[in-house]
PDB file of N, CA and C in Angstrom:
ATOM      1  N   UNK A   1      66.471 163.370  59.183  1.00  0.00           N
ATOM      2  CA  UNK A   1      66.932 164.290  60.208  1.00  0.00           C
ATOM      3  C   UNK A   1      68.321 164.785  59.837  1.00  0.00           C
ATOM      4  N   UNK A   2      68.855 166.106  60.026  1.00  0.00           N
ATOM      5  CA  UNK A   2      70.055 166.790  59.711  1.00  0.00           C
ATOM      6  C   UNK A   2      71.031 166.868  60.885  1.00  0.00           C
ATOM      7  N   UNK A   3      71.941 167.023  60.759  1.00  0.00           N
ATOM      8  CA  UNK A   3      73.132 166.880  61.866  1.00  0.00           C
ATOM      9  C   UNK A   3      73.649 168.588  61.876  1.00  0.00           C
ATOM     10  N   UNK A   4      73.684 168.805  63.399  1.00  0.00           N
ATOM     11  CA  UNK A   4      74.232 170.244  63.076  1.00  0.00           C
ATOM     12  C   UNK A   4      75.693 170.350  63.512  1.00  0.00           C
ATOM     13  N   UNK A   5      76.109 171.239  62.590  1.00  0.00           N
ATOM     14  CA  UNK A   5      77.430 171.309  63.086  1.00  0.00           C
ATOM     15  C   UNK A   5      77.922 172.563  62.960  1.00  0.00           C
ATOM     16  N   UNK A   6      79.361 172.732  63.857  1.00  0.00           N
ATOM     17  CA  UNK A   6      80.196 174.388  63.502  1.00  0.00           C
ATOM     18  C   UNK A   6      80.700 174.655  62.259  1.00  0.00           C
ATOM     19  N   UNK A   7      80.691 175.552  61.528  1.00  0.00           N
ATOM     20  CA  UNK A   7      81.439 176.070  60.667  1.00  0.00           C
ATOM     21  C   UNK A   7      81.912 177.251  60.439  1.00  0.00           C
ATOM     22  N   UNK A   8      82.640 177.143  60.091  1.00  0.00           N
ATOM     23  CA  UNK A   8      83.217 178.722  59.279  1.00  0.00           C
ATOM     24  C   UNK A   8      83.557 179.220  58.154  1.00  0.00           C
ATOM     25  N   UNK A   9      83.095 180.621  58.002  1.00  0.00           N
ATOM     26  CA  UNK A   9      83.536 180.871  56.410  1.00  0.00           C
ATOM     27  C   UNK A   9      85.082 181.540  56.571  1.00  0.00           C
ATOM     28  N   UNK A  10      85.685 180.385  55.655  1.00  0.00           N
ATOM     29  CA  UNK A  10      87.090 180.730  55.039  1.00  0.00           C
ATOM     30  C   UNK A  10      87.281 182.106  54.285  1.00  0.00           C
ATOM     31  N   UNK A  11      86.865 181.814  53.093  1.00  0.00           N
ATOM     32  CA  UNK A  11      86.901 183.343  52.301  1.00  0.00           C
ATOM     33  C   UNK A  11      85.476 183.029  51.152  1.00  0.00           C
ATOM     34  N   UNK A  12      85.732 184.267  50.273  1.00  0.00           N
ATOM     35  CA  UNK A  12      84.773 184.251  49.509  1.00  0.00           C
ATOM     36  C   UNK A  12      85.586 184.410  47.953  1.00  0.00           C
ATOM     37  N   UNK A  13      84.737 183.448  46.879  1.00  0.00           N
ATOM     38  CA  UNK A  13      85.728 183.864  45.701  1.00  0.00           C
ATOM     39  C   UNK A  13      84.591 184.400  44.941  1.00  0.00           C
ATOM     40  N   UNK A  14      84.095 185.266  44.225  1.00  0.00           N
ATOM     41  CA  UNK A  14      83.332 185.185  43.518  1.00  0.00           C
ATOM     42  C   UNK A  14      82.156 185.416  44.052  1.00  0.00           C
ATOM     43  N   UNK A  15      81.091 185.229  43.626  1.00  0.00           N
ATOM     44  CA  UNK A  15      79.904 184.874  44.374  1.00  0.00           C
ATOM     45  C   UNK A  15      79.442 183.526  45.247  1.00  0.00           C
ATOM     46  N   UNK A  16      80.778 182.837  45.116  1.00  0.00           N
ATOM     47  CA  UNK A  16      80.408 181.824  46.143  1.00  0.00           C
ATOM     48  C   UNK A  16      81.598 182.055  47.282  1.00  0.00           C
ATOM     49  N   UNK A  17      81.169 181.321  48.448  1.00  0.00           N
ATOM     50  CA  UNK A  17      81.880 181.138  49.803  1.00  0.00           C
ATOM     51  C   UNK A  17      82.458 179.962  50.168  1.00  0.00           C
ATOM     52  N   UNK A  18      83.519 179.858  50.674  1.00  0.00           N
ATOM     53  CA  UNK A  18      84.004 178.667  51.332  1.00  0.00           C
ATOM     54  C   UNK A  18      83.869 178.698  52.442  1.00  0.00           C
ATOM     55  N   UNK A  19      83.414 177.159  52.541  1.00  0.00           N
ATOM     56  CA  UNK A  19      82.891 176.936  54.098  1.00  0.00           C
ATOM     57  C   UNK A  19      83.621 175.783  54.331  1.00  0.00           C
ATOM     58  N   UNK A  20      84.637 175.592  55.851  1.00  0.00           N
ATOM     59  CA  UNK A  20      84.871 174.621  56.420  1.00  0.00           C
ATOM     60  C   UNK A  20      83.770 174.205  57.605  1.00  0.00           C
ATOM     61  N   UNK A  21      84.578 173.098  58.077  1.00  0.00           N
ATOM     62  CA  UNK A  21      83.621 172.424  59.114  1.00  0.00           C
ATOM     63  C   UNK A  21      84.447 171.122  59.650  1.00  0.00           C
ATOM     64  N   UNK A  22      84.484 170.151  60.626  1.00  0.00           N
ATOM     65  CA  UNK A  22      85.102 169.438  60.858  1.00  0.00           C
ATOM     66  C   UNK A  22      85.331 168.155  60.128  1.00  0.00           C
ATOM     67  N   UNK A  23      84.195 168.127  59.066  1.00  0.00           N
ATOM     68  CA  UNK A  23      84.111 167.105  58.129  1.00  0.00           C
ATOM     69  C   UNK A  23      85.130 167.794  56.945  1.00  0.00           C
ATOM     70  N   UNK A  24      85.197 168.738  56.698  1.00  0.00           N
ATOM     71  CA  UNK A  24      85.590 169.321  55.461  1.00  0.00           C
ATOM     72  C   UNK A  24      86.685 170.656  56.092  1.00  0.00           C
ATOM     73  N   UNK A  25      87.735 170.405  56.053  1.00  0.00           N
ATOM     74  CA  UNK A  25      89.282 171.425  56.170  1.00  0.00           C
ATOM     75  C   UNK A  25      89.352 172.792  55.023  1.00  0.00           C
ATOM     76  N   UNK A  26      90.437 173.316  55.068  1.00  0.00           N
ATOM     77  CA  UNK A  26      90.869 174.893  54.782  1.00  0.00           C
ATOM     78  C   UNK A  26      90.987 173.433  53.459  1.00  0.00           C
ATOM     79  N   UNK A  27      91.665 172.391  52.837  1.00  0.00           N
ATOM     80  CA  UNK A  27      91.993 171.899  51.974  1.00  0.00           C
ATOM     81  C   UNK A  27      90.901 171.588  50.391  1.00  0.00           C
ATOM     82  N   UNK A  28      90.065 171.717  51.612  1.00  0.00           N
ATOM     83  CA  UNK A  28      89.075 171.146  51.005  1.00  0.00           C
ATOM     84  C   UNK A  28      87.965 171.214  51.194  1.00  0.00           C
ATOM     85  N   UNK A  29      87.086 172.622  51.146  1.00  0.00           N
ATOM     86  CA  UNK A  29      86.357 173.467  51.745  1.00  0.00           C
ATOM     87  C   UNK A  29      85.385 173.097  50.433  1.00  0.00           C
ATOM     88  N   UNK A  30      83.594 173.061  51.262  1.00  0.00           N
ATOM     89  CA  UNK A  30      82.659 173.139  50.875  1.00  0.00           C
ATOM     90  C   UNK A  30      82.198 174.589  50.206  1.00  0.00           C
ATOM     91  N   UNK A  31      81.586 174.569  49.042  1.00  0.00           N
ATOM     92  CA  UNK A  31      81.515 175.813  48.290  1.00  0.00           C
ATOM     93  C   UNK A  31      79.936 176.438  48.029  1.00  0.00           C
ATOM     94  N   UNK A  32      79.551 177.159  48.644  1.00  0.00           N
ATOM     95  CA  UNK A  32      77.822 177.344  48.791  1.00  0.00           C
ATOM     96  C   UNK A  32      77.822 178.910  48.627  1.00  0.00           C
ATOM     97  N   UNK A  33      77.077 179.497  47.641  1.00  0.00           N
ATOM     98  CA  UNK A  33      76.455 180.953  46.975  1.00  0.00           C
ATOM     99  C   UNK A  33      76.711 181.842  48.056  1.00  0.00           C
ATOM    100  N   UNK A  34      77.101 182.728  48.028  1.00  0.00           N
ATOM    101  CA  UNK A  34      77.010 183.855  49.038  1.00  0.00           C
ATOM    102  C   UNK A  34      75.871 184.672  49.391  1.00  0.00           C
ATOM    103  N   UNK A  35      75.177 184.342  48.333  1.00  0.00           N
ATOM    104  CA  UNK A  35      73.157 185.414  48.185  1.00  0.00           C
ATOM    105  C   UNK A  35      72.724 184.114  49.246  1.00  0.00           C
ATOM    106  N   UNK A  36      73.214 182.932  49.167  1.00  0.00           N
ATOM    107  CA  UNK A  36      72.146 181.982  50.144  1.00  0.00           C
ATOM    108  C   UNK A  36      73.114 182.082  51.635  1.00  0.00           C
ATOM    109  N   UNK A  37      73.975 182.280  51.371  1.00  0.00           N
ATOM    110  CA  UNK A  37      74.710 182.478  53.205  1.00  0.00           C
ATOM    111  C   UNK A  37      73.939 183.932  53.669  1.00  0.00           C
ATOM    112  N   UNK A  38      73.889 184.513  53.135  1.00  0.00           N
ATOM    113  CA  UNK A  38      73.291 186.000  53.459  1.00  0.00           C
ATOM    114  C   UNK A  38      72.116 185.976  53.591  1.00  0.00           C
ATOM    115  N   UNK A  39      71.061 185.024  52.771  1.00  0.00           N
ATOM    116  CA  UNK A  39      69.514 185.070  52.995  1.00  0.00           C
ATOM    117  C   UNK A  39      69.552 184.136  54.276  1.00  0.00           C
ATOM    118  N   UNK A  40      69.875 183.130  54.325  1.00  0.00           N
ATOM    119  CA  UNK A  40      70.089 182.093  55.519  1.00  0.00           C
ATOM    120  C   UNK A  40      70.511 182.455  56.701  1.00  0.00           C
ATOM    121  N   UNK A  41      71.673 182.964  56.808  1.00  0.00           N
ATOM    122  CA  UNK A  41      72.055 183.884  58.232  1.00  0.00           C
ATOM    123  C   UNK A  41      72.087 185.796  58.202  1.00  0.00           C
ATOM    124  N   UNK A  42      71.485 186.158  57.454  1.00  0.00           N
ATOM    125  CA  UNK A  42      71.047 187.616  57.933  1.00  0.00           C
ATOM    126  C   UNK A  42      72.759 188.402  58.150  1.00  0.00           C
ATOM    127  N   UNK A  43      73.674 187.270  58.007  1.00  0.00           N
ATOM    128  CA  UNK A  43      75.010 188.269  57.530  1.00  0.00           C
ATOM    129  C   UNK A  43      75.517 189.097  56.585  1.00  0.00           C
ATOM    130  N   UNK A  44      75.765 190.332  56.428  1.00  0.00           N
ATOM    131  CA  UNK A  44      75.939 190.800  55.573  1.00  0.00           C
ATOM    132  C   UNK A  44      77.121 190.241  54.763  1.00  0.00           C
ATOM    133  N   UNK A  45      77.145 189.978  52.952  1.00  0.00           N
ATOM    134  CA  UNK A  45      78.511 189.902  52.608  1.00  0.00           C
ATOM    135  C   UNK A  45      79.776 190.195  52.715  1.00  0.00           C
ATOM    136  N   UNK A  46      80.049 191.556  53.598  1.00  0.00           N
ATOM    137  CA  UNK A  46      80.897 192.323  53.701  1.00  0.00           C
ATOM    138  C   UNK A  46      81.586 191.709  54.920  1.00  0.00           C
ATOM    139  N   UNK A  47      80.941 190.864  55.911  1.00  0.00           N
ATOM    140  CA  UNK A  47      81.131 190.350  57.257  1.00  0.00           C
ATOM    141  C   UNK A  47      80.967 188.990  57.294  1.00  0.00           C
ATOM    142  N   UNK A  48      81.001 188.614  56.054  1.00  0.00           N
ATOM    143  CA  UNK A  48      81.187 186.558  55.895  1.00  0.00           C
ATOM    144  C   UNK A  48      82.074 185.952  56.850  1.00  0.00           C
ATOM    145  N   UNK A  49      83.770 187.219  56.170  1.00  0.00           N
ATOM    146  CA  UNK A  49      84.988 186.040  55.804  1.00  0.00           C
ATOM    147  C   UNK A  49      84.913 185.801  57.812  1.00  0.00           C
ATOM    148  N   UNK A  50      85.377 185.001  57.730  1.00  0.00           N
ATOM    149  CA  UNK A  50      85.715 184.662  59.402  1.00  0.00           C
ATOM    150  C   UNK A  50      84.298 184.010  60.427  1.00  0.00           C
ATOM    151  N   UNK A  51      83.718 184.909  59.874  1.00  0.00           N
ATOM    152  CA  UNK A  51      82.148 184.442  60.638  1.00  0.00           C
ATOM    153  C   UNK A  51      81.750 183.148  60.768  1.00  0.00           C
ATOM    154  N   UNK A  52      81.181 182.481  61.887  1.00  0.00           N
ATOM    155  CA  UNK A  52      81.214 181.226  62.706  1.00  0.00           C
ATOM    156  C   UNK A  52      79.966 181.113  62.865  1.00  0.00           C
ATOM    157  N   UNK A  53      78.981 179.734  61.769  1.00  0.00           N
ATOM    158  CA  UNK A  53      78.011 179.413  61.534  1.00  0.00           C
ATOM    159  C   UNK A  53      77.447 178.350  61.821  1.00  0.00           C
ATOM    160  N   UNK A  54      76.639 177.770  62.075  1.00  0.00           N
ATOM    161  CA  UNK A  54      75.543 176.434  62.161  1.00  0.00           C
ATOM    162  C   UNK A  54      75.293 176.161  60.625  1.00  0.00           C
ATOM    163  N   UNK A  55      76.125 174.781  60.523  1.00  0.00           N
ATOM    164  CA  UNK A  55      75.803 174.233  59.408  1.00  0.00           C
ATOM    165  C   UNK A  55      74.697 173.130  59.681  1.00  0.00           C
ATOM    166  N   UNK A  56      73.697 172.572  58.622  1.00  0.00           N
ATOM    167  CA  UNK A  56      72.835 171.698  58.783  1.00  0.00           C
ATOM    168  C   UNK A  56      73.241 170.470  57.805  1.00  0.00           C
ATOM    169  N   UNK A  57      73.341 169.222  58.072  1.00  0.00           N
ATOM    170  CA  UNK A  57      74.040 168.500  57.174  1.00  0.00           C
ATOM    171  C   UNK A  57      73.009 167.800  56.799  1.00  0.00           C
ATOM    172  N   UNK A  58      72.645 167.343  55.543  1.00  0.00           N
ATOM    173  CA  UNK A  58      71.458 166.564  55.020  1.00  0.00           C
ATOM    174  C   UNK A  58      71.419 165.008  55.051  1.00  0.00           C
ATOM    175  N   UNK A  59      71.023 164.053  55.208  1.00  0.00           N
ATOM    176  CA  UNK A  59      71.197 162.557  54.470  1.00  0.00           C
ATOM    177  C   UNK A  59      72.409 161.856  53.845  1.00  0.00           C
ATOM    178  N   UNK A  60      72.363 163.000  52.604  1.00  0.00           N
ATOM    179  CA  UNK A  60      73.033 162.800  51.530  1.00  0.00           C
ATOM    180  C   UNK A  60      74.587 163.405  52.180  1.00  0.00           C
ATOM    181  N   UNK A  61      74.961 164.209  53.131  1.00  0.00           N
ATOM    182  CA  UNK A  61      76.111 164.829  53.525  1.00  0.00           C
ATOM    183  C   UNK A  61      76.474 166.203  53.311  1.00  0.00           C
ATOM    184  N   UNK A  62      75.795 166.602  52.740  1.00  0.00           N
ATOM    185  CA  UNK A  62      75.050 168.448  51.809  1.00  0.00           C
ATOM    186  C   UNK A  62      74.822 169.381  53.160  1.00  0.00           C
ATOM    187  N   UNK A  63      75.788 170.301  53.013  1.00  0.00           N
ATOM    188  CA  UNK A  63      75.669 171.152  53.705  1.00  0.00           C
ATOM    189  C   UNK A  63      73.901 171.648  53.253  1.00  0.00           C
ATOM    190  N   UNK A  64      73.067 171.454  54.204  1.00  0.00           N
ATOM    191  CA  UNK A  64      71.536 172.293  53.730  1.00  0.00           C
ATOM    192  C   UNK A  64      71.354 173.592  53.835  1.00  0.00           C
ATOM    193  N   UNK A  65      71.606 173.698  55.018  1.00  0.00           N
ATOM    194  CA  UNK A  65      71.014 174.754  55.424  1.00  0.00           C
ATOM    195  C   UNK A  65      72.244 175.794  56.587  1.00  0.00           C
ATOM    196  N   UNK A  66      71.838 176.715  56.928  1.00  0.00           N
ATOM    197  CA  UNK A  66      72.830 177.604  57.809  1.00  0.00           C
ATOM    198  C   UNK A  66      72.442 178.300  58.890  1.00  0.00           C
ATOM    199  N   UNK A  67      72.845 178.641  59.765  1.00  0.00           N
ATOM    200  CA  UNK A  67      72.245 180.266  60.882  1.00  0.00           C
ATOM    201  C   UNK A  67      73.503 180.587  60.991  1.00  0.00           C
ATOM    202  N   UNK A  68      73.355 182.008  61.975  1.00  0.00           N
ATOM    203  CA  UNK A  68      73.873 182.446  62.699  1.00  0.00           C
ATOM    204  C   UNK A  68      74.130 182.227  63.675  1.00  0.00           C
ATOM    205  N   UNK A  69      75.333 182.343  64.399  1.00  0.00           N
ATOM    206  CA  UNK A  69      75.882 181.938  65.915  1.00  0.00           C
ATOM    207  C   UNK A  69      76.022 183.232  66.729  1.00  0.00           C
TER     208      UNK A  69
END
């Protein structure tokens, strides 16, 4: 079973995104593809940075999965 939690995208470098969350700070931000934040929550790239998401946390502690809020 996955744990859901708030997150947000910090910024984007590259083709990947930084994502905080209460487990993980602006310091030390989780780093997940921007083609899978966009297939996952239907956000456009252009409208990431700031945007406030449902993270799904796995077993292992892995951000899995995402939506929209």
């Amino acid at each position: 079973m996955s744990e859901r939690i708030e997150a947000r995208v910090l910024l984007l470098v590259g083709d990947q995104a930084e994502i905080t969350t209460a487990h993980r700070d602006a310091s030390a931000p989780e780093r997940v593809p921007v083609a899978r934040l966009v297939q996952e929550t239907g956000i456009p790239p252009e409208r990431l940075v700031g945007a406030k998401v449902t993270a799904f946390v796995g077993d292992d502690g892995e951000l899995v999965r995402f939506e929209s809020r």
